[in-house]
PDB file of N, CA and C in Angstrom:
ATOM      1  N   UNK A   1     103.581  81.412 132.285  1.00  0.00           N
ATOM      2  CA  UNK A   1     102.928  80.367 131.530  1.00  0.00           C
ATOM      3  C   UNK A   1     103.482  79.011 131.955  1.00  0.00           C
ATOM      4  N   UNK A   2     102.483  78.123 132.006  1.00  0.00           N
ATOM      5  CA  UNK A   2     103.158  76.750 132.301  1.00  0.00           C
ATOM      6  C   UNK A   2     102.303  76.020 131.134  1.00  0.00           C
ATOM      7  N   UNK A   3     103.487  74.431 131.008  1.00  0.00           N
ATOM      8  CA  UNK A   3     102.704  73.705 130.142  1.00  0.00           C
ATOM      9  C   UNK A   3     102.369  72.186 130.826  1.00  0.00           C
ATOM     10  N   UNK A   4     101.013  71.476 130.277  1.00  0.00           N
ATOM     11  CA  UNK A   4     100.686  70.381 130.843  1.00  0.00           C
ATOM     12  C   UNK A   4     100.036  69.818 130.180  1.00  0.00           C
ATOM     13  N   UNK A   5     100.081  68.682 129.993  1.00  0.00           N
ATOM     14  CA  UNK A   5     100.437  67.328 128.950  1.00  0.00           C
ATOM     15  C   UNK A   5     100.732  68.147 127.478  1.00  0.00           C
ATOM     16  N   UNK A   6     101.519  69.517 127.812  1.00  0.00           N
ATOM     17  CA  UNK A   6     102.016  69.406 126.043  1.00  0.00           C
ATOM     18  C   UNK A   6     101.308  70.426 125.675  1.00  0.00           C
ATOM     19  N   UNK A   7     100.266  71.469 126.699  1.00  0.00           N
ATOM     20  CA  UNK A   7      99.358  72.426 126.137  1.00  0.00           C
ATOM     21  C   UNK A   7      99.625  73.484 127.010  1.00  0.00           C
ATOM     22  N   UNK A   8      99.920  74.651 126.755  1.00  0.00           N
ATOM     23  CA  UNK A   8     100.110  75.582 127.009  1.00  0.00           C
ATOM     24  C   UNK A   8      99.110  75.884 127.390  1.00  0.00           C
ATOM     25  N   UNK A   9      98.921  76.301 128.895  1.00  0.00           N
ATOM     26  CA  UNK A   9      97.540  76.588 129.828  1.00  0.00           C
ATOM     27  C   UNK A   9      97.379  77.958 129.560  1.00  0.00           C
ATOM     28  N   UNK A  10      98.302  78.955 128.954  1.00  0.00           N
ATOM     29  CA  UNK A  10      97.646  80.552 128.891  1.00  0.00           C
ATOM     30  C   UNK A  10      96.956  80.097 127.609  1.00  0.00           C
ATOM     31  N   UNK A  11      97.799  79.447 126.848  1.00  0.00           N
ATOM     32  CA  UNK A  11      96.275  79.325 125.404  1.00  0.00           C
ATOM     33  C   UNK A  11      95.062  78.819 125.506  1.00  0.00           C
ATOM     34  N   UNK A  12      95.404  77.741 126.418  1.00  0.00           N
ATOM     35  CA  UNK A  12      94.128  77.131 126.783  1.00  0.00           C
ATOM     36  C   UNK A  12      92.746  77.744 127.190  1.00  0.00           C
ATOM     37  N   UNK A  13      92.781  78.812 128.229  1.00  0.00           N
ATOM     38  CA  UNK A  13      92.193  79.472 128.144  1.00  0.00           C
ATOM     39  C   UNK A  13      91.900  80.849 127.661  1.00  0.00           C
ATOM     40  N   UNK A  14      92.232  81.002 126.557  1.00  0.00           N
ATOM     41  CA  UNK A  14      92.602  82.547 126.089  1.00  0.00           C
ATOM     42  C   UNK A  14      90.750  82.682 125.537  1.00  0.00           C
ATOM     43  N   UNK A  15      91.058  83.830 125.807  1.00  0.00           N
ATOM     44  CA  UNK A  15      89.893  84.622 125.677  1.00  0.00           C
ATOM     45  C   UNK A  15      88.391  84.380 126.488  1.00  0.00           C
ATOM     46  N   UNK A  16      88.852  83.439 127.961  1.00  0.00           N
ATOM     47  CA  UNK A  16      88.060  83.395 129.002  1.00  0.00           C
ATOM     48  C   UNK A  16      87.478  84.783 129.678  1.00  0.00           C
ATOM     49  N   UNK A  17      86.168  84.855 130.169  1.00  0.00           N
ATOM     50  CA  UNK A  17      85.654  86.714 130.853  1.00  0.00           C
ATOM     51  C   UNK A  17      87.130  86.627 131.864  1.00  0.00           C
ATOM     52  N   UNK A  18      87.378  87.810 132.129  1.00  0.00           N
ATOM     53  CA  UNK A  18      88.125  88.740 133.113  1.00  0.00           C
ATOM     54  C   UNK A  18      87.761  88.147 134.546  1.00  0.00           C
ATOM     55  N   UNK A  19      86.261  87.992 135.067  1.00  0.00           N
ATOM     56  CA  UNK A  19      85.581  87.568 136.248  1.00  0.00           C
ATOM     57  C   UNK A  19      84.594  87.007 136.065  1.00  0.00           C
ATOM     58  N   UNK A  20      84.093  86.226 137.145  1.00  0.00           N
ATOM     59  CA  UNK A  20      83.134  84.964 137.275  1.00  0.00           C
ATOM     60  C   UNK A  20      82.534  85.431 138.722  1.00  0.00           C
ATOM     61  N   UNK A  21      81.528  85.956 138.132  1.00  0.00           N
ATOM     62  CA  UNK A  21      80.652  85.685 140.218  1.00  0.00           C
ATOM     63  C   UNK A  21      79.993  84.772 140.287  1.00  0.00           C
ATOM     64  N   UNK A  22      80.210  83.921 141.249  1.00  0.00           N
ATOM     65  CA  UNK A  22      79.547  82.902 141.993  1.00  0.00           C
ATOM     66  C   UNK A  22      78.314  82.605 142.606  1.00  0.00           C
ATOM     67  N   UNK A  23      77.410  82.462 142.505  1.00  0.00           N
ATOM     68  CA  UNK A  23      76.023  82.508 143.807  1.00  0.00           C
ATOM     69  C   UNK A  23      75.293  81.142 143.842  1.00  0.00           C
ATOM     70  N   UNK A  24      75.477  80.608 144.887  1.00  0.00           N
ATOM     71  CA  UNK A  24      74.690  78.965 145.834  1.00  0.00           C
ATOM     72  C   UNK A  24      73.340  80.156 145.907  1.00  0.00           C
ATOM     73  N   UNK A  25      72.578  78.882 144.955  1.00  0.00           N
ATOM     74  CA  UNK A  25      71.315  79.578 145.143  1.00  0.00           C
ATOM     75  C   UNK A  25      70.511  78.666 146.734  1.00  0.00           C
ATOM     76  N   UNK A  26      69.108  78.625 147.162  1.00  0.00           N
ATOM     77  CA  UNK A  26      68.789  77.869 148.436  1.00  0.00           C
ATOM     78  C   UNK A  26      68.959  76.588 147.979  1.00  0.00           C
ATOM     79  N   UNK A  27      68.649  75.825 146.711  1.00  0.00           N
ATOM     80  CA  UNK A  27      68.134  74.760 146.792  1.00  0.00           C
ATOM     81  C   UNK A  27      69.306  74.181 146.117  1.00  0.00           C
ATOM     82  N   UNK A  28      71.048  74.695 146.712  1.00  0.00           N
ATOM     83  CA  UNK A  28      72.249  74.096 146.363  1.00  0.00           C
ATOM     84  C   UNK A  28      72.606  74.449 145.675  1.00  0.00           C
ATOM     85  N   UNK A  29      71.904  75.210 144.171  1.00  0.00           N
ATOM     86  CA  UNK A  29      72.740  75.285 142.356  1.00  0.00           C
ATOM     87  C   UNK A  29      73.229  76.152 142.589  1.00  0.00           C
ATOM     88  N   UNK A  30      74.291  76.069 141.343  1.00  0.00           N
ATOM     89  CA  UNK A  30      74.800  76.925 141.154  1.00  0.00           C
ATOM     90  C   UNK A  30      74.677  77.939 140.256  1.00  0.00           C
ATOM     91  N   UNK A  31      74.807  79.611 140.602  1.00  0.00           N
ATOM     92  CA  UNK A  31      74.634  80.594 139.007  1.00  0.00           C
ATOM     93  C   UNK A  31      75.770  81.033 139.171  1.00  0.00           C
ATOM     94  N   UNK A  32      76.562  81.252 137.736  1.00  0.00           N
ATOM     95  CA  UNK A  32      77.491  82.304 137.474  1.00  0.00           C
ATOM     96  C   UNK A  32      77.490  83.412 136.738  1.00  0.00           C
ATOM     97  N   UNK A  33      78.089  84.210 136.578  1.00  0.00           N
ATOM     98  CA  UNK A  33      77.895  85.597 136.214  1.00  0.00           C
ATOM     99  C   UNK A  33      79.793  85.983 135.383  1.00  0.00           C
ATOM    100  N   UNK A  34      79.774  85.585 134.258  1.00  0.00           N
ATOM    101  CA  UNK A  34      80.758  85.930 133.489  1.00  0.00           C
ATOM    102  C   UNK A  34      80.956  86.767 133.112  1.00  0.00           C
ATOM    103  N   UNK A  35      81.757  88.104 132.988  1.00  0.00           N
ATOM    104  CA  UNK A  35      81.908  89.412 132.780  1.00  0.00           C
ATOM    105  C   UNK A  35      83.435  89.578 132.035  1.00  0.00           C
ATOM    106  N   UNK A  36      83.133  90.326 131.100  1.00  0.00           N
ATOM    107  CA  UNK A  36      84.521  90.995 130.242  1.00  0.00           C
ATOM    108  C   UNK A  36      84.246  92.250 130.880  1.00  0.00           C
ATOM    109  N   UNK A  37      85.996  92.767 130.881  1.00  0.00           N
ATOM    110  CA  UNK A  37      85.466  94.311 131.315  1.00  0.00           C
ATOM    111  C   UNK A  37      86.378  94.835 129.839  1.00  0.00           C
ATOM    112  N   UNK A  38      86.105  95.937 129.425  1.00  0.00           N
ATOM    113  CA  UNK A  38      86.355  96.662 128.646  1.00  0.00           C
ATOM    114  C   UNK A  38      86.764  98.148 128.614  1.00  0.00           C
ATOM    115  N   UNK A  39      87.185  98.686 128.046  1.00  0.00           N
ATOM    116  CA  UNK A  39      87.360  99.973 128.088  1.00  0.00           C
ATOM    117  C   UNK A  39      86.157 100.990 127.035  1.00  0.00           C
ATOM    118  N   UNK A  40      85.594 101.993 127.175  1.00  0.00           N
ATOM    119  CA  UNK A  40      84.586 102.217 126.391  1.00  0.00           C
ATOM    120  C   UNK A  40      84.818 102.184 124.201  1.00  0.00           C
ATOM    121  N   UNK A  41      85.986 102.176 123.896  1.00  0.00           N
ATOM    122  CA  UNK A  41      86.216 101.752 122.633  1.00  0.00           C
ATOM    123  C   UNK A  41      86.791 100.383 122.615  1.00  0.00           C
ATOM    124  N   UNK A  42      87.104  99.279 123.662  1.00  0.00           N
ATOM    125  CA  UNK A  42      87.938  98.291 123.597  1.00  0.00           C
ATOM    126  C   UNK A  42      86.917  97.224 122.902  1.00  0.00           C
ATOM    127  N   UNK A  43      87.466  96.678 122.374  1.00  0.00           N
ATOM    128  CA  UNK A  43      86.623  95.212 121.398  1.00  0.00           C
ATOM    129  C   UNK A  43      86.972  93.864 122.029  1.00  0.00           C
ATOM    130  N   UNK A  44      85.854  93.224 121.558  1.00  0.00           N
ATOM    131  CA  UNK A  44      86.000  91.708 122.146  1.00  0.00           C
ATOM    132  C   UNK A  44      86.938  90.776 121.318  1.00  0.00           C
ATOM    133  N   UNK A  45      87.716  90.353 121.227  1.00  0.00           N
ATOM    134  CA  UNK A  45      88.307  89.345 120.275  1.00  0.00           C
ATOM    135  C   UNK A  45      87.719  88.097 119.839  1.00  0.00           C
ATOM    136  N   UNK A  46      87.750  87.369 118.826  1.00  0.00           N
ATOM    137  CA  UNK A  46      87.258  86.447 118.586  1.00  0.00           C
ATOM    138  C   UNK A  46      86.888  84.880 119.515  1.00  0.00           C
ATOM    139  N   UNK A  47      88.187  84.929 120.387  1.00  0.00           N
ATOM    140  CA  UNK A  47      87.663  83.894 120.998  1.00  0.00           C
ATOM    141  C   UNK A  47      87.354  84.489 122.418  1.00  0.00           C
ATOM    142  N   UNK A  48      87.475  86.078 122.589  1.00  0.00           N
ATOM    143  CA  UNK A  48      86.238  86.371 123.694  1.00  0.00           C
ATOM    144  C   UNK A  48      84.630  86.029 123.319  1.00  0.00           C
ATOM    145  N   UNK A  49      84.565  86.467 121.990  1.00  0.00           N
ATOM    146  CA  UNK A  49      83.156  86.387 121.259  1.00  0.00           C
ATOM    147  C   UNK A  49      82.789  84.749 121.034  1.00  0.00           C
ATOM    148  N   UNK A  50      83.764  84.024 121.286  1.00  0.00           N
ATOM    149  CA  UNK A  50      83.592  82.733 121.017  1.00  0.00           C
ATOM    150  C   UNK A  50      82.723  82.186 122.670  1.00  0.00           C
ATOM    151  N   UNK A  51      83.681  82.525 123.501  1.00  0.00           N
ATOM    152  CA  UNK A  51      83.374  82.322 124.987  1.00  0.00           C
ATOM    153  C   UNK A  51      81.664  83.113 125.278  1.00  0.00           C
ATOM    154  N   UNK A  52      81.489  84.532 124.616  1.00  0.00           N
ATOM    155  CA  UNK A  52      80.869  84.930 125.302  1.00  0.00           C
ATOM    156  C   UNK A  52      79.020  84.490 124.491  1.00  0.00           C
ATOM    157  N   UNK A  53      79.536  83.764 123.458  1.00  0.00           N
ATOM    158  CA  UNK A  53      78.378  83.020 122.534  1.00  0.00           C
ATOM    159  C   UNK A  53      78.247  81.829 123.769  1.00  0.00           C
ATOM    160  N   UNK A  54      78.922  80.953 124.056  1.00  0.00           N
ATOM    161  CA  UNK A  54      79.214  79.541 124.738  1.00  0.00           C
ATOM    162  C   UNK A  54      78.217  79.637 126.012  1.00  0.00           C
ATOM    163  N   UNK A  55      78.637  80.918 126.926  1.00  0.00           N
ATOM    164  CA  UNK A  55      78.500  80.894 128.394  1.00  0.00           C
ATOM    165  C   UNK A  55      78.072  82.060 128.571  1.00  0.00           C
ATOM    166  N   UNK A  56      77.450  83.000 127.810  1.00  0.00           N
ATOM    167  CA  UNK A  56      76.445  84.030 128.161  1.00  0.00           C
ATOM    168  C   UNK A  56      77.248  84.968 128.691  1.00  0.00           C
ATOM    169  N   UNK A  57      78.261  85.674 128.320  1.00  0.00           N
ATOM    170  CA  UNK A  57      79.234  86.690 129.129  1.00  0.00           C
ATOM    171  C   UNK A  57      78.722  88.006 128.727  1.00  0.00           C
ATOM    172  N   UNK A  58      78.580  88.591 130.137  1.00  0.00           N
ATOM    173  CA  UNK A  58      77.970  90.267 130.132  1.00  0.00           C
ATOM    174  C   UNK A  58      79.463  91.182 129.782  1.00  0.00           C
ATOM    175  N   UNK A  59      78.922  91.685 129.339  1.00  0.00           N
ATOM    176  CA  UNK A  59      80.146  93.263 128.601  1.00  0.00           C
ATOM    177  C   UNK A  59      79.631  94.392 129.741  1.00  0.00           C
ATOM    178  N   UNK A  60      81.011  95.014 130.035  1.00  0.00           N
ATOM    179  CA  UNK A  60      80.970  96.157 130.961  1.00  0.00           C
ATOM    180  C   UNK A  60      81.809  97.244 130.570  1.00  0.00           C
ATOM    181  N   UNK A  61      81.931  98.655 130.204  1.00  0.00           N
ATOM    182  CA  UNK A  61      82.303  99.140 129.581  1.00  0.00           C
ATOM    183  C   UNK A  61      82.930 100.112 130.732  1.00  0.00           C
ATOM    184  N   UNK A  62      82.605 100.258 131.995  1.00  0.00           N
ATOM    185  CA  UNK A  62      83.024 100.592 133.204  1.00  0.00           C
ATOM    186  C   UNK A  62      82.628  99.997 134.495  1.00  0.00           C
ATOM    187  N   UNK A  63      83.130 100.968 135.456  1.00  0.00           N
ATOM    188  CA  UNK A  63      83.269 100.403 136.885  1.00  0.00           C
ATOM    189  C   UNK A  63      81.875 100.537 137.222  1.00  0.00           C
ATOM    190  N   UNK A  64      81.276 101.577 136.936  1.00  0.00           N
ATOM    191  CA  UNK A  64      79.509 101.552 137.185  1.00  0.00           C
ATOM    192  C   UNK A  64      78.844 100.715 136.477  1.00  0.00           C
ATOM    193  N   UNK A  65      79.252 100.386 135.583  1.00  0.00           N
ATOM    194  CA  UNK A  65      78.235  99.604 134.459  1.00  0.00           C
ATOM    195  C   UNK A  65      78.187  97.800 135.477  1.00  0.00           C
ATOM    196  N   UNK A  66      79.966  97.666 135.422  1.00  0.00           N
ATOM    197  CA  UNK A  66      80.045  96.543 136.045  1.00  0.00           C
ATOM    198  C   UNK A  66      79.355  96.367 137.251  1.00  0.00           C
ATOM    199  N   UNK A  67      79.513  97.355 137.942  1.00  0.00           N
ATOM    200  CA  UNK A  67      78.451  97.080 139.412  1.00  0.00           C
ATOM    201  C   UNK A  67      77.289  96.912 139.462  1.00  0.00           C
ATOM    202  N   UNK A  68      76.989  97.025 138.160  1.00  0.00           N
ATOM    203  CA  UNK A  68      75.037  97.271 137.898  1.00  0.00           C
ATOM    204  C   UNK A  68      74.886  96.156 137.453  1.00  0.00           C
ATOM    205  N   UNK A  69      75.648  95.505 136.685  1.00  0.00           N
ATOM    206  CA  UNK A  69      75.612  94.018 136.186  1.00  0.00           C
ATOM    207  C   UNK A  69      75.439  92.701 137.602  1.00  0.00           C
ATOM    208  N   UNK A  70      76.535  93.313 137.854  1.00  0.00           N
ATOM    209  CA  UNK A  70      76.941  92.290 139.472  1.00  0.00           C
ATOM    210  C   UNK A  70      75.482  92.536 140.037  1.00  0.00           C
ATOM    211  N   UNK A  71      75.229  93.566 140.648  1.00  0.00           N
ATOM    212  CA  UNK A  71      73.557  93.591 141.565  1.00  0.00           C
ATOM    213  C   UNK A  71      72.619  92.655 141.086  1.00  0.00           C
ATOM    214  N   UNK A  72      72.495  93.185 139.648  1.00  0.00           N
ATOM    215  CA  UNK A  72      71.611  92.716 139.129  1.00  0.00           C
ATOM    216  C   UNK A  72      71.658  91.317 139.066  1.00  0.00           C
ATOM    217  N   UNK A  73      72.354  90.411 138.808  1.00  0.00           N
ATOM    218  CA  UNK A  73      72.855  89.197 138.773  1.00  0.00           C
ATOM    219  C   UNK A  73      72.244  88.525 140.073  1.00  0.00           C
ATOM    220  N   UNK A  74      72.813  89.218 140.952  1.00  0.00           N
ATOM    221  CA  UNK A  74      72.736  89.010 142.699  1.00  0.00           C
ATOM    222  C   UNK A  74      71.547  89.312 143.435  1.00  0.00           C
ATOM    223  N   UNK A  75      70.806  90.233 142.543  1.00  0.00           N
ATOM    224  CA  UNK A  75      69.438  90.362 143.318  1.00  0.00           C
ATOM    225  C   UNK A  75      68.351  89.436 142.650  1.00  0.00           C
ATOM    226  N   UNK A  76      68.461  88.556 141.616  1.00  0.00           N
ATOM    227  CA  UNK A  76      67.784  87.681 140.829  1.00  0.00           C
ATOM    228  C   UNK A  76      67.657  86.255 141.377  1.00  0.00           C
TER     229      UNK A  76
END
């Protein structure tokens, strides 16, 4: 953990998704693809649920689920 101007940067972002995919669409923009991964009983915490209200974050409950998310994201 480090701190800067006085704020503790792991709090700062606490309860940010796990991963972010990236994609430059042709005409420059940008899409992202925010993902929590989970375990099949694991829960979101409040300020995951906070984040994932904010910025549209997909839930993945496994390694297949997550890959189906990612495609899908990527073939759009």
């Amino acid at each position: 953990m480090t701190k800067r101007d006085g704020i503790d940067s792991a709090k700062a972002i606490s309860g940010y998704p796990d991963l972010s995919i990236f994609k430059v669409l042709p005409d420059g923009s940008t899409k992202v693809l925010p993902l929590e991964l989970k375990s099949a009983k694991g829960k979101m915490s409040p300020t995951q649920e906070m984040w994932a209200q904010k910025i549209g974050t997909k839930l993945a409950r496994s390694v297949e689920e997550a890959v189906a998310l990612i495609q899908e994201f990527w073939d759009k």
